[in-house]
Every structure is written in structure tokens, then in C-alpha cells.
N, C-alpha and C. Protein backbone atom coordinates (compact mmCIF):
# COMPACT_ATOMS: atom_id res chain seq x y z
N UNK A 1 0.83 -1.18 0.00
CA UNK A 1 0.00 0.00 0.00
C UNK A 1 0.88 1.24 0.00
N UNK A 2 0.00 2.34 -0.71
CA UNK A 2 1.75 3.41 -0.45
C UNK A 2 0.26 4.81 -1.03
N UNK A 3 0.75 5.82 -0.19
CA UNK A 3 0.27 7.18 -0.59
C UNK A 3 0.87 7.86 -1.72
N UNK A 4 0.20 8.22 -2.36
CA UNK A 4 0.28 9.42 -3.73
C UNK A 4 0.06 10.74 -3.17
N UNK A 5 0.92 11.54 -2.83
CA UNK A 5 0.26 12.79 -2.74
C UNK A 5 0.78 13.78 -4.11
N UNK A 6 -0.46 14.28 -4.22
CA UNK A 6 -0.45 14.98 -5.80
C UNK A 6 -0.61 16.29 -5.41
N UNK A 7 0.33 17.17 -5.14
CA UNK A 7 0.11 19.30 -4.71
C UNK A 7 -0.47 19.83 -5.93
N UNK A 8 -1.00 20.65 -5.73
CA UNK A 8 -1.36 21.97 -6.95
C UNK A 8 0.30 22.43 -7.70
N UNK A 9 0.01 23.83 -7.91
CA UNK A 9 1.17 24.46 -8.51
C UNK A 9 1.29 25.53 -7.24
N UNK A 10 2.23 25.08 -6.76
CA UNK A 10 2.69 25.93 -5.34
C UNK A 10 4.11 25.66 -4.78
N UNK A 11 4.36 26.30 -4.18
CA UNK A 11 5.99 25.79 -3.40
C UNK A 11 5.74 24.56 -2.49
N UNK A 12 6.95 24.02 -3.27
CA UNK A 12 7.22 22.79 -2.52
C UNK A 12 6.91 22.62 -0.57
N UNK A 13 7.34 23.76 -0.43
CA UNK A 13 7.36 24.01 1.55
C UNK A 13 5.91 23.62 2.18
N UNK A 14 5.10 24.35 1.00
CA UNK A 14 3.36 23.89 1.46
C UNK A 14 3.38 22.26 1.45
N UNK A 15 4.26 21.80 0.52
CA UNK A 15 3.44 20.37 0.96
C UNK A 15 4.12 19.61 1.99
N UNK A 16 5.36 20.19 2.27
CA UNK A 16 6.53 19.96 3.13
C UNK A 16 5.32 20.16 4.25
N UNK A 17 4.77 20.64 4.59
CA UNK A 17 4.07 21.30 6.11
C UNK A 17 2.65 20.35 6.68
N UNK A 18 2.21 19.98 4.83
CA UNK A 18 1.16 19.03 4.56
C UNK A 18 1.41 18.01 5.58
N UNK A 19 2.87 17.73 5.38
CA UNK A 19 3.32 15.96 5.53
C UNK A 19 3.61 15.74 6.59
N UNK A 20 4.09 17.16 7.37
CA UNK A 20 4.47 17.28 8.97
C UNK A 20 3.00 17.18 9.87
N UNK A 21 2.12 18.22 9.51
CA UNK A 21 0.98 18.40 9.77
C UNK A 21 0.26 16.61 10.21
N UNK A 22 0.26 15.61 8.68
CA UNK A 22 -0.24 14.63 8.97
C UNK A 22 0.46 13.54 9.58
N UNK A 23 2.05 13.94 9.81
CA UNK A 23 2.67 12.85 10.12
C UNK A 23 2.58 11.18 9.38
N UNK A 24 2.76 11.52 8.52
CA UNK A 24 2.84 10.37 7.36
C UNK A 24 4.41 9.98 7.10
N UNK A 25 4.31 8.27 7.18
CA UNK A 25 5.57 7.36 7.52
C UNK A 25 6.35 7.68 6.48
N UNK A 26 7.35 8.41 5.89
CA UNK A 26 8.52 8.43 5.33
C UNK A 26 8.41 7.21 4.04
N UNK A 27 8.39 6.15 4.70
CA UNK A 27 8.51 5.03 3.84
C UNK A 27 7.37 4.53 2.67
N UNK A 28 6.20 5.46 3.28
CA UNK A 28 5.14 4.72 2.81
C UNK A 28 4.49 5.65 1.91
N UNK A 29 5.07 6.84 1.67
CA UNK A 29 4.35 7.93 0.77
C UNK A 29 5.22 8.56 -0.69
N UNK A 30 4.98 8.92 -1.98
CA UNK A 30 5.45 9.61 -2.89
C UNK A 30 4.70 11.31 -3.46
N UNK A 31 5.70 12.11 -3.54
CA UNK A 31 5.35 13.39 -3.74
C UNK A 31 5.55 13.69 -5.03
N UNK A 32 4.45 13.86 -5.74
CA UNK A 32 4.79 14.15 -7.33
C UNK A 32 4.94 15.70 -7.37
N UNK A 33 6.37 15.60 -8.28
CA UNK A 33 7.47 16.83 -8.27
C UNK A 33 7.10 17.67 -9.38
N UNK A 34 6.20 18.75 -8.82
CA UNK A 34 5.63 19.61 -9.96
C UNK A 34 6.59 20.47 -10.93
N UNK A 35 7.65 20.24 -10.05
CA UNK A 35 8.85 21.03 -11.40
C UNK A 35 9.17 19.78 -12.89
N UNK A 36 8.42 19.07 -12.79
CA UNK A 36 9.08 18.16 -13.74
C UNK A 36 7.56 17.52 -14.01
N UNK A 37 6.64 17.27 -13.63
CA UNK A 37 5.52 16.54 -14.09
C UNK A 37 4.18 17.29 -13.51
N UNK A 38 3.55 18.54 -14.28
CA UNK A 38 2.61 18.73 -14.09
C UNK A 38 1.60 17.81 -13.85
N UNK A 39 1.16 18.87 -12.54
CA UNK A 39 -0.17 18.07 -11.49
C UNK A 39 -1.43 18.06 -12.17
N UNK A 40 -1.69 18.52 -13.08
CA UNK A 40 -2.91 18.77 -13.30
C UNK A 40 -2.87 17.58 -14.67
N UNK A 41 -2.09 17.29 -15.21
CA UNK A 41 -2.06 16.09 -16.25
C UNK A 41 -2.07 14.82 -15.65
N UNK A 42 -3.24 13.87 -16.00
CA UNK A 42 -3.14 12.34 -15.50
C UNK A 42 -2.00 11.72 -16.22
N UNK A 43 -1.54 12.02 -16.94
CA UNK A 43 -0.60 11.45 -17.88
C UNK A 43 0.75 11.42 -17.15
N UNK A 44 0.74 12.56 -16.59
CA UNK A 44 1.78 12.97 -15.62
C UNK A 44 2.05 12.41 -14.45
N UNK A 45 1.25 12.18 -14.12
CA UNK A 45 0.36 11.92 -12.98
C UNK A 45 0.90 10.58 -12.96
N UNK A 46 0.46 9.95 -13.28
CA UNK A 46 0.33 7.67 -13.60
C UNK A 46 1.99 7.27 -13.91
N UNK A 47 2.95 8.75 -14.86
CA UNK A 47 4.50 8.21 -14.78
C UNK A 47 5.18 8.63 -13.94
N UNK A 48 4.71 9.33 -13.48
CA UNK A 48 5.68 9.20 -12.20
C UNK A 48 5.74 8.16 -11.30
N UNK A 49 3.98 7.63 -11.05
CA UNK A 49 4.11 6.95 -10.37
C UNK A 49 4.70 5.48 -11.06
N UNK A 50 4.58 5.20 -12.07
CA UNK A 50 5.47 4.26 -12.56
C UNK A 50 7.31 4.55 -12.66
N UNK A 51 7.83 5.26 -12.77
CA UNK A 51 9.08 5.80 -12.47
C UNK A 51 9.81 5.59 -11.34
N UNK A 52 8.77 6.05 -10.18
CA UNK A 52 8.91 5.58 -8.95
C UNK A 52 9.18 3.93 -8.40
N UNK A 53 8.01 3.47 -9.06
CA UNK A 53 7.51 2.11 -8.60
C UNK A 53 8.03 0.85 -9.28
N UNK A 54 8.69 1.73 -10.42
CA UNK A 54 8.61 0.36 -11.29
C UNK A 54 7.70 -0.66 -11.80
N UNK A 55 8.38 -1.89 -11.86
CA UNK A 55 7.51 -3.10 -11.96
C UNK A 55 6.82 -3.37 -10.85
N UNK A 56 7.00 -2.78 -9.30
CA UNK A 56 6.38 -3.23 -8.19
C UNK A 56 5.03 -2.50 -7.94
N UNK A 57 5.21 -1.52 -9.29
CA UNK A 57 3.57 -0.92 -9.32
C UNK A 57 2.23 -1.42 -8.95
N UNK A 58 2.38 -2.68 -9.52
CA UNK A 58 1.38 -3.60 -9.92
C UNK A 58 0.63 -3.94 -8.82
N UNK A 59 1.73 -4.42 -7.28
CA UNK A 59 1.65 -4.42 -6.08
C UNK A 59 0.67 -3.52 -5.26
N UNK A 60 1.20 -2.16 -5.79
CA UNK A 60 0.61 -1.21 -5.02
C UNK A 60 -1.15 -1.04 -4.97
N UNK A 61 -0.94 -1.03 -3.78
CA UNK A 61 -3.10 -0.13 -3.56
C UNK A 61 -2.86 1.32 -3.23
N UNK A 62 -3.56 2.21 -4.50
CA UNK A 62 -2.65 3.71 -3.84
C UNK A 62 -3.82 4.35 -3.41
N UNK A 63 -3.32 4.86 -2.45
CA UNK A 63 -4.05 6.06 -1.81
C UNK A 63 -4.09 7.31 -1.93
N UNK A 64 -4.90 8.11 -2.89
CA UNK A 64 -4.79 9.32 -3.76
C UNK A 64 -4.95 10.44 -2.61
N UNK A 65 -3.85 11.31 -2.31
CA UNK A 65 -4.05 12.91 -1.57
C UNK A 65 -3.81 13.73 -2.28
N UNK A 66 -4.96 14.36 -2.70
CA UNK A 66 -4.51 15.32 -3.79
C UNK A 66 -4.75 17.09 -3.39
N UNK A 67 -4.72 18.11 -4.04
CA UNK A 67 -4.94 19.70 -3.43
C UNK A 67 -5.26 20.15 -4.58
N UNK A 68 -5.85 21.19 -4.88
CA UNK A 68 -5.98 21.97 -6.04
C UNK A 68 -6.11 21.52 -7.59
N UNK A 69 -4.95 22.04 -8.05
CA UNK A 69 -4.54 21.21 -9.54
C UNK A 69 -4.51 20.12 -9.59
N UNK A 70 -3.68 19.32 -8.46
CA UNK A 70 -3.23 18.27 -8.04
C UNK A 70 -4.72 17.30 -8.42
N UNK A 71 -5.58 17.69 -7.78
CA UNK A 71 -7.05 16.98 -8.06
C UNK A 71 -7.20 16.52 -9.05
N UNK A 72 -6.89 17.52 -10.52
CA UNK A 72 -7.62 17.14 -11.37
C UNK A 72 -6.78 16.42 -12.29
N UNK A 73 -5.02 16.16 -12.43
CA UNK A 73 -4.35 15.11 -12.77
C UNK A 73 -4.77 13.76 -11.61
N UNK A 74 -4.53 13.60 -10.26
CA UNK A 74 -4.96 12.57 -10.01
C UNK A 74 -5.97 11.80 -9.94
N UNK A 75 -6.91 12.67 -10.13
CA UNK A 75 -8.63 11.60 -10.67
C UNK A 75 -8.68 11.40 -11.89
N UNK A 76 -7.76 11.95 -13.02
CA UNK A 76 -7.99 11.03 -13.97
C UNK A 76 -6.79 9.93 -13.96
N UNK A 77 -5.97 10.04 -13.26
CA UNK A 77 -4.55 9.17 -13.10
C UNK A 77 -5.27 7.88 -12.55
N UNK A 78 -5.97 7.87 -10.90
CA UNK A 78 -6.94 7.11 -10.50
C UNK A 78 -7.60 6.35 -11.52
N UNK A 79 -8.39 6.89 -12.07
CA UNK A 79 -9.53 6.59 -13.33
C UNK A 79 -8.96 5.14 -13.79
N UNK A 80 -7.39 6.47 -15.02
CA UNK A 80 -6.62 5.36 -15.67
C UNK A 80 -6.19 4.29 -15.19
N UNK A 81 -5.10 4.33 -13.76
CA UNK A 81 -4.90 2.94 -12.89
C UNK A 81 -5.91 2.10 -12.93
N UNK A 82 -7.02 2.49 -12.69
CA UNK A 82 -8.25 1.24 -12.65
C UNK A 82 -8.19 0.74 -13.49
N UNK A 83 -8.61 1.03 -14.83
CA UNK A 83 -8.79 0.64 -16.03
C UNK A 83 -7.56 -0.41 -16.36
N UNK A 84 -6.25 0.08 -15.89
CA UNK A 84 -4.97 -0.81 -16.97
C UNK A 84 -5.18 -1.90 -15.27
N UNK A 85 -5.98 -1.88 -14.59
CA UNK A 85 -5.63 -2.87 -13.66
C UNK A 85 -5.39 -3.16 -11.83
N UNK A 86 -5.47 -1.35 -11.93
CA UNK A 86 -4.58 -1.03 -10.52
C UNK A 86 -6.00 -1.38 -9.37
N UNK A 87 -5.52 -0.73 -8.01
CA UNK A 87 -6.24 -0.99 -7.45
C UNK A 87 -5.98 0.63 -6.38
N UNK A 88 -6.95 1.37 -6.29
CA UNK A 88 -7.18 2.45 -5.62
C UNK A 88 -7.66 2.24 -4.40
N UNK A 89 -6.69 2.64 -3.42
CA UNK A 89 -8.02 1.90 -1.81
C UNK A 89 -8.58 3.27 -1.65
N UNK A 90 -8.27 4.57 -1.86
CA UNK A 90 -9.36 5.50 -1.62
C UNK A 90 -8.85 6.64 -2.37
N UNK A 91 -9.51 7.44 -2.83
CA UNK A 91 -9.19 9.34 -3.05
C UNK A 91 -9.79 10.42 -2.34
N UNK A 92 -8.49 10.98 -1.87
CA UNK A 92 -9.22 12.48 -1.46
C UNK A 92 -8.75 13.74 -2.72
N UNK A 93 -9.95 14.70 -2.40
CA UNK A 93 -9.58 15.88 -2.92
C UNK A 93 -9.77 16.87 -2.16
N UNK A 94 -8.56 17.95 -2.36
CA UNK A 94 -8.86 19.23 -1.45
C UNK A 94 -8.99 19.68 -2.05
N UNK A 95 -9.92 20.49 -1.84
CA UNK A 95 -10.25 22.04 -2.80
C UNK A 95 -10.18 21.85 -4.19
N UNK A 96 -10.59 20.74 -4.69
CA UNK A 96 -10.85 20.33 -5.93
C UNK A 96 -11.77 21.24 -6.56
N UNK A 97 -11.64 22.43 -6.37
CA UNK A 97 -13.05 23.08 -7.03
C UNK A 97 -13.51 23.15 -8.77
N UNK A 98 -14.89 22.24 -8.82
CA UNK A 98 -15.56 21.78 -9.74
C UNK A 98 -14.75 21.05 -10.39
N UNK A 99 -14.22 19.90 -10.12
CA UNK A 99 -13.42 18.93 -10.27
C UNK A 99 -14.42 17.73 -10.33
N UNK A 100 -15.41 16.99 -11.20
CA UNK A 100 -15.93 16.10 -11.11
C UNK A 100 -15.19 14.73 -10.38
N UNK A 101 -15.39 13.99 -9.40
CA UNK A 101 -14.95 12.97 -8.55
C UNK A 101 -15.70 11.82 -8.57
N UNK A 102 -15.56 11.13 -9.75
CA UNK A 102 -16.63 10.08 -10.01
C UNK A 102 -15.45 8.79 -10.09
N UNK A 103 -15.52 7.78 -9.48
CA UNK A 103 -14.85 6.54 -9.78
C UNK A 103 -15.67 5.17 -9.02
N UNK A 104 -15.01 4.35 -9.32
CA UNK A 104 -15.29 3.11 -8.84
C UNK A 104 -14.34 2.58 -7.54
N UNK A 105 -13.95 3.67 -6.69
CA UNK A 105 -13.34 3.49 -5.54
C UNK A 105 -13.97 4.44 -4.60
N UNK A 106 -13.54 4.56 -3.21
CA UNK A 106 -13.91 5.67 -2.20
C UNK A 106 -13.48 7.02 -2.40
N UNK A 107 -14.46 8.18 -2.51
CA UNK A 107 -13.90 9.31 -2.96
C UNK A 107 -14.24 10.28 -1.89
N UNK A 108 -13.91 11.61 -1.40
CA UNK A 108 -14.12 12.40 -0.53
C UNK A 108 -13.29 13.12 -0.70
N UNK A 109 -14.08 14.16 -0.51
CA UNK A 109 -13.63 15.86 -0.50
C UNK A 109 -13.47 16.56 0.58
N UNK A 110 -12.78 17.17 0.74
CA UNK A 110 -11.78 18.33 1.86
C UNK A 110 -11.90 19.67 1.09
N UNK A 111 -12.73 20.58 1.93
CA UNK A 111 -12.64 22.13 1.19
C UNK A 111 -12.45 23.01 2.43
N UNK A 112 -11.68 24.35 1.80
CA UNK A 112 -11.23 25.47 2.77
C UNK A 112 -12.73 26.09 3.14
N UNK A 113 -13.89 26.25 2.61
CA UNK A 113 -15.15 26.50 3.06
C UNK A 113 -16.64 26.07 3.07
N UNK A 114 -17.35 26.18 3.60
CA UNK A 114 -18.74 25.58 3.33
C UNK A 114 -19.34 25.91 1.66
N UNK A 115 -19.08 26.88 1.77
CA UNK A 115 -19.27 27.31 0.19
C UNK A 115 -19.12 26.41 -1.13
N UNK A 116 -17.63 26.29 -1.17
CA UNK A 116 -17.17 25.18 -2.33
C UNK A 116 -17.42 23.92 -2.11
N UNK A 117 -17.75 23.62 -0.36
CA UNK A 117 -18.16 22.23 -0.53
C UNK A 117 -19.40 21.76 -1.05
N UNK A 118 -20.41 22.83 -0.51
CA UNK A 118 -21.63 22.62 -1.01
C UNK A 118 -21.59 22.59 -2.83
N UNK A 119 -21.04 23.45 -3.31
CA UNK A 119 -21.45 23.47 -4.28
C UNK A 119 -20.25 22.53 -5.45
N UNK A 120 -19.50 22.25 -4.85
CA UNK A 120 -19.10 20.68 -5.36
C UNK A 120 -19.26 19.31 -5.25
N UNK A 121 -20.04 19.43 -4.50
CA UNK A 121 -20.78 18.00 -4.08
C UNK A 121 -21.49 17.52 -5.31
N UNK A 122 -22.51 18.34 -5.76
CA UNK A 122 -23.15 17.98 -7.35
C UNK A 122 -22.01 17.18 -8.51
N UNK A 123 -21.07 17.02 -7.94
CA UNK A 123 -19.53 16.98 -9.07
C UNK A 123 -19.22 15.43 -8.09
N UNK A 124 -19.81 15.13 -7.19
CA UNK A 124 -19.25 14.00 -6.77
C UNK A 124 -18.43 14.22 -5.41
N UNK A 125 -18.85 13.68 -4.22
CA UNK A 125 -19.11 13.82 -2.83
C UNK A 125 -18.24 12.86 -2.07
N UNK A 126 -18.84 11.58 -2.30
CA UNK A 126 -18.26 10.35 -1.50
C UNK A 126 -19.53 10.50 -0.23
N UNK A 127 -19.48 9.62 0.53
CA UNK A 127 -20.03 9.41 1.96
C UNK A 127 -19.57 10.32 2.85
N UNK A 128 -18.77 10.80 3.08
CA UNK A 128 -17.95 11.59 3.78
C UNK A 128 -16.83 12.90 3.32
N UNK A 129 -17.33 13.75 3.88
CA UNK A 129 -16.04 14.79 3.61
C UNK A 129 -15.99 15.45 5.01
N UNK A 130 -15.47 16.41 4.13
CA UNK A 130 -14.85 17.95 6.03
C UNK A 130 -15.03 19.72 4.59
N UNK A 131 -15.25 20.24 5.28
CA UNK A 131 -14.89 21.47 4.98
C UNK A 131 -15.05 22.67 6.37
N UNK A 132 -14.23 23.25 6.08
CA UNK A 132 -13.83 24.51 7.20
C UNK A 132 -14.73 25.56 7.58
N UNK A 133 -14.61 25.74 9.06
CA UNK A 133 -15.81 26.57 9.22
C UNK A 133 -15.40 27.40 10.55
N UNK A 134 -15.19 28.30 10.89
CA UNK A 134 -14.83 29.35 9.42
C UNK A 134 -13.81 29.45 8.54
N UNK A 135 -13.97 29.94 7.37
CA UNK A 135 -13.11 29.66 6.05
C UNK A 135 -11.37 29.69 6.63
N UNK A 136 -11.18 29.04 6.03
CA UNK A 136 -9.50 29.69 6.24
C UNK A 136 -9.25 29.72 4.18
N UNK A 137 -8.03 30.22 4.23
CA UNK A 137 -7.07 30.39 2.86
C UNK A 137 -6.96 28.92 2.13
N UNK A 138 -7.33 28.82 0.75
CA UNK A 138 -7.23 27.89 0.22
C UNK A 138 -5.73 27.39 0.45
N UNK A 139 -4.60 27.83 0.52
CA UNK A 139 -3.16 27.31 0.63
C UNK A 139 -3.16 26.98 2.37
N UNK A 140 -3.50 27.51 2.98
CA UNK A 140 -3.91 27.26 4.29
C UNK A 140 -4.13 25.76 4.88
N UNK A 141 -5.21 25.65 4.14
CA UNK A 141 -5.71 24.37 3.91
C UNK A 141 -5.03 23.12 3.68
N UNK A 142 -3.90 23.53 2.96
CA UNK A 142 -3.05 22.19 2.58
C UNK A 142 -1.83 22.84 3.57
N UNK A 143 -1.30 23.99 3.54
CA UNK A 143 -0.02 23.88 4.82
C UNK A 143 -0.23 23.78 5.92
N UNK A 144 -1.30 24.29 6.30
CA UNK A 144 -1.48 23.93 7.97
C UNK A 144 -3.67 23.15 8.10
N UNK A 145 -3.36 21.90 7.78
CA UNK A 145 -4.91 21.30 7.49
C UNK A 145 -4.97 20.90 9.33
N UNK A 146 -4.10 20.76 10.23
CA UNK A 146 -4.24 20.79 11.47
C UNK A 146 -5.34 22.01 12.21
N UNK A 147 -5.01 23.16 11.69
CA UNK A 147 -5.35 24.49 11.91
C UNK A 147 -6.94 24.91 11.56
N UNK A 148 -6.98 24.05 10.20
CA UNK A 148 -8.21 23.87 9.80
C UNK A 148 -9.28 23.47 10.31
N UNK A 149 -10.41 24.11 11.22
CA UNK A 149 -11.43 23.82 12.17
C UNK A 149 -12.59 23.94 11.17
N UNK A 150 -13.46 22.90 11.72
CA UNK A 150 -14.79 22.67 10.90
C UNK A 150 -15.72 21.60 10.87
N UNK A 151 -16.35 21.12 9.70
CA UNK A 151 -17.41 20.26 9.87
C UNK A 151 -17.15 18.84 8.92
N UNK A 152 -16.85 17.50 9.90
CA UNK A 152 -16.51 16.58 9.33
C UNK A 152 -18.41 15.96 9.03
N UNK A 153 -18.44 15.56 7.61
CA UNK A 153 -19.95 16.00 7.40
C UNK A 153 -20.41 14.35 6.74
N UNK A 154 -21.46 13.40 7.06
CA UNK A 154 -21.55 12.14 6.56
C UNK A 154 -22.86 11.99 5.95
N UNK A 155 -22.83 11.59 4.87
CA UNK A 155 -24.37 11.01 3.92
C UNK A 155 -24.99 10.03 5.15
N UNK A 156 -24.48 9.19 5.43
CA UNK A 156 -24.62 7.88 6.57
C UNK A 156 -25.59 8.70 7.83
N UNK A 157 -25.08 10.03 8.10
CA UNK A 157 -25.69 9.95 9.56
C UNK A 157 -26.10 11.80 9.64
N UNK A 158 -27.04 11.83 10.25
CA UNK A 158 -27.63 12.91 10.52
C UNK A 158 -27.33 14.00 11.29
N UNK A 159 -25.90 13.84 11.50
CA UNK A 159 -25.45 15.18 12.54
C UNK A 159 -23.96 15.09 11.72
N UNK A 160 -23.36 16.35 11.77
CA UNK A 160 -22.10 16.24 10.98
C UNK A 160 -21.37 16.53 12.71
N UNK A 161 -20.30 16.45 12.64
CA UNK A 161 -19.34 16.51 13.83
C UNK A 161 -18.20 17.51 13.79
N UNK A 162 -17.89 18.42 14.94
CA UNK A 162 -16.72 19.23 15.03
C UNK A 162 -15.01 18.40 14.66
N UNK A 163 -14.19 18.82 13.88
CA UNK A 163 -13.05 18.15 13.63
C UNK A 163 -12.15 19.38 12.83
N UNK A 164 -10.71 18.68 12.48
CA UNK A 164 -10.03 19.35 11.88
C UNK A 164 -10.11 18.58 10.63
N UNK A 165 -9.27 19.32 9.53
CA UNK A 165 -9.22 18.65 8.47
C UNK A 165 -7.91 17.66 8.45
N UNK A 166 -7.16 17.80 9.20
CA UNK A 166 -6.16 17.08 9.37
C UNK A 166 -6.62 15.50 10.32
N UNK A 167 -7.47 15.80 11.29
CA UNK A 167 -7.98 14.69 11.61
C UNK A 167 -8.56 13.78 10.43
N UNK A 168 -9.33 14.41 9.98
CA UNK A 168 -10.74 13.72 8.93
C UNK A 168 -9.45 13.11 7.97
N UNK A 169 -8.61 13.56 7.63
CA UNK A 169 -7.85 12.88 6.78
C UNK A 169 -6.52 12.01 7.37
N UNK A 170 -6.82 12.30 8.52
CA UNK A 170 -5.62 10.86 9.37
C UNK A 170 -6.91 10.07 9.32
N UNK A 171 -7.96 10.01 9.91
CA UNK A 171 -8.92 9.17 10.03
C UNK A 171 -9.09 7.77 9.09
N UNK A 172 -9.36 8.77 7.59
CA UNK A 172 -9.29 7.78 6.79
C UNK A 172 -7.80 6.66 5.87
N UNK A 173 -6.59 7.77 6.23
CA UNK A 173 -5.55 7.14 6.29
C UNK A 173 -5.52 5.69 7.21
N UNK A 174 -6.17 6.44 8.37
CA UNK A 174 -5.96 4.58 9.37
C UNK A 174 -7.05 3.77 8.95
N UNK A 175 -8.64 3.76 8.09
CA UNK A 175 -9.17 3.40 7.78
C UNK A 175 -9.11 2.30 6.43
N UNK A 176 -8.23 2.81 6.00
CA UNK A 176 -7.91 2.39 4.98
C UNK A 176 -6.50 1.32 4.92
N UNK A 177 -5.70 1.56 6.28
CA UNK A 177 -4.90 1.22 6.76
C UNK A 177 -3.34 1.23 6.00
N UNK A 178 -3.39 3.00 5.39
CA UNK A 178 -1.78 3.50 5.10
C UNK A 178 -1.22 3.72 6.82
N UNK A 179 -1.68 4.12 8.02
CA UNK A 179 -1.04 4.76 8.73
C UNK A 179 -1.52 3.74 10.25
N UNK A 180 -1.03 3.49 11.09
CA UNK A 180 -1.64 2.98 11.93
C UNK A 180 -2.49 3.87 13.65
């Protein structure tokens, strides 16, 4: 099993802060290097992670973290993996705004406000997301998602719950069982 995290077009340090923030194992995660393989291309997206992985690709169940741009190369990267074979144990998107999120795996969205969440949900939801309340800064969001206070929100159940966004997304890291 191994994490994908896919950044927007931003300085590297934001996602540096991402990774501190979630405390994610060294061993078990890859950062696609926007100076060399635009985030927003699935094409881009799927060789790196073959570059990386090699032949042990095949192995992998990836776990899509994506932000911004980042979103919209890794849901179609996702997509493609399925198709040639792969196996996706879940995707998130942050701030995917109007980023359709449709697959045949677990999908959920993370937004800097109530606003974009609501109105990206029509684009594909998942059972579960979080968005921030009150707003913080879309870059915010991905450098400090600890900081991020708000509403972890479920199709399943009738009360949404106080959380961070950094929780809601360790949550499903251990759910899925990248992190213990």
C-alpha cells in the first residue's frame, strides 16, 4: 500500500508542512514533483508513479491525496490505474473546485469553506467529507490542514461533527490502513 500525494502548482514548503501536519511514515508515501511533471495532467500523474515504482507498481493499492490542480491530474490518473488494472483503496480531494470525482473506488472531498463544498458535491461527494468553518485560505488548507477547524460532514448519519481537516484525513488514512 503506499500514498500518492499529488500538490497543486505551489511551493514545494506547502506540501513539506502538509506531511508534517499529517505525520505520514517516510517510507510509505510519494510526492509528485511539480517542477518536472505537471499536477494537473493524468498522464503525468500515472508516470511518475510508474518511475517511482517500477515493476512493483502492480503491487501497489494507492491512496490518492490530492490539493488543487493536483485533483484534477490525479482523478484522472486514478480513473486510468483502474482501467490498466490497478487498485485504488481510496481518493481524497482538497479544494478540488468543480473537479468532477466520479470513480469506482472511495472518494471524498476536503474544502477550505462551506461554500465550495456545497457546491461541489453535485460533481461528486463520496459518503464523507470535512470542509472549514470558518473559512480559512485555500493554501492554508493544505499547509497547515491541522489548523483547519470545521465540519466533518456524513451522507450515513444525521449530525455532521466538530473536527479538523487534518484529523478527517488521518482518520481515513488509518481506515484504509496506510497509517496505523
Amino acid at each position: 500500500m503506499a500514498i500518492y500525494i499529488c500538490p497543486g502548482c505551489h511551493d514545494r514548503a506547502l506540501s513539506d508542512r502538509f506531511l508534517q501536519a499529517l505525520e505520514l511514515p517516510l517510507d510509505r508515501h510519494i510526492v509528485l514533483p511539480i517542477d518536472t511533471h505537471p499536477p494537473y495532467s493524468p498522464l503525468h500523474v500515472l508516470d511518475f508513479a510508474h518511475q517511482t515504482w517500477g515493476n512493483t507498481i502492480w503491487q501497489q493499492r494507492i491512496f490518492f491525496l490530492s490539493f488543487s490542480a493536483g485533483v484534477v491530474g490525479a482523478i484522472g490518473a486514478a480513473r486510468l490505474w483502474r482501467q490498466q488494472g490497478g487498485s485504488v483503496a481510496a481518493f481524497v480531494a482538497c479544494d478540488g473546485w468543480g473537479v468532477p470525482l466520479f470513480g469506482d473506488f472511495p472518494i471524498y472531498r476536503v474544502s477550505h469553506d462551506d461554500r465550495t463544498h456545497r457546491e461541489s458535491t453535485f460533481l461528486g461527494a463520496g459518503d464523507e467529507g470535512f470542509y472549514a468553518d470558518p473559512p480559512v485560505a485555500h493554501l492554508d488548507l493544505w499547509a497547515a490542514p491541522q489548523t483547519a477547524r470545521g465540519w466533518w460532514v456524513s451522507q450515513n448519519e444525521e449530525r455532521s461533527r466538530r473536527s479538523t481537516a487534518a484529523a478527517f484525513i488521518r482518520h481515513l488514512l488509518q481506515i484504509y490502513g496506510e497509517i496505523l
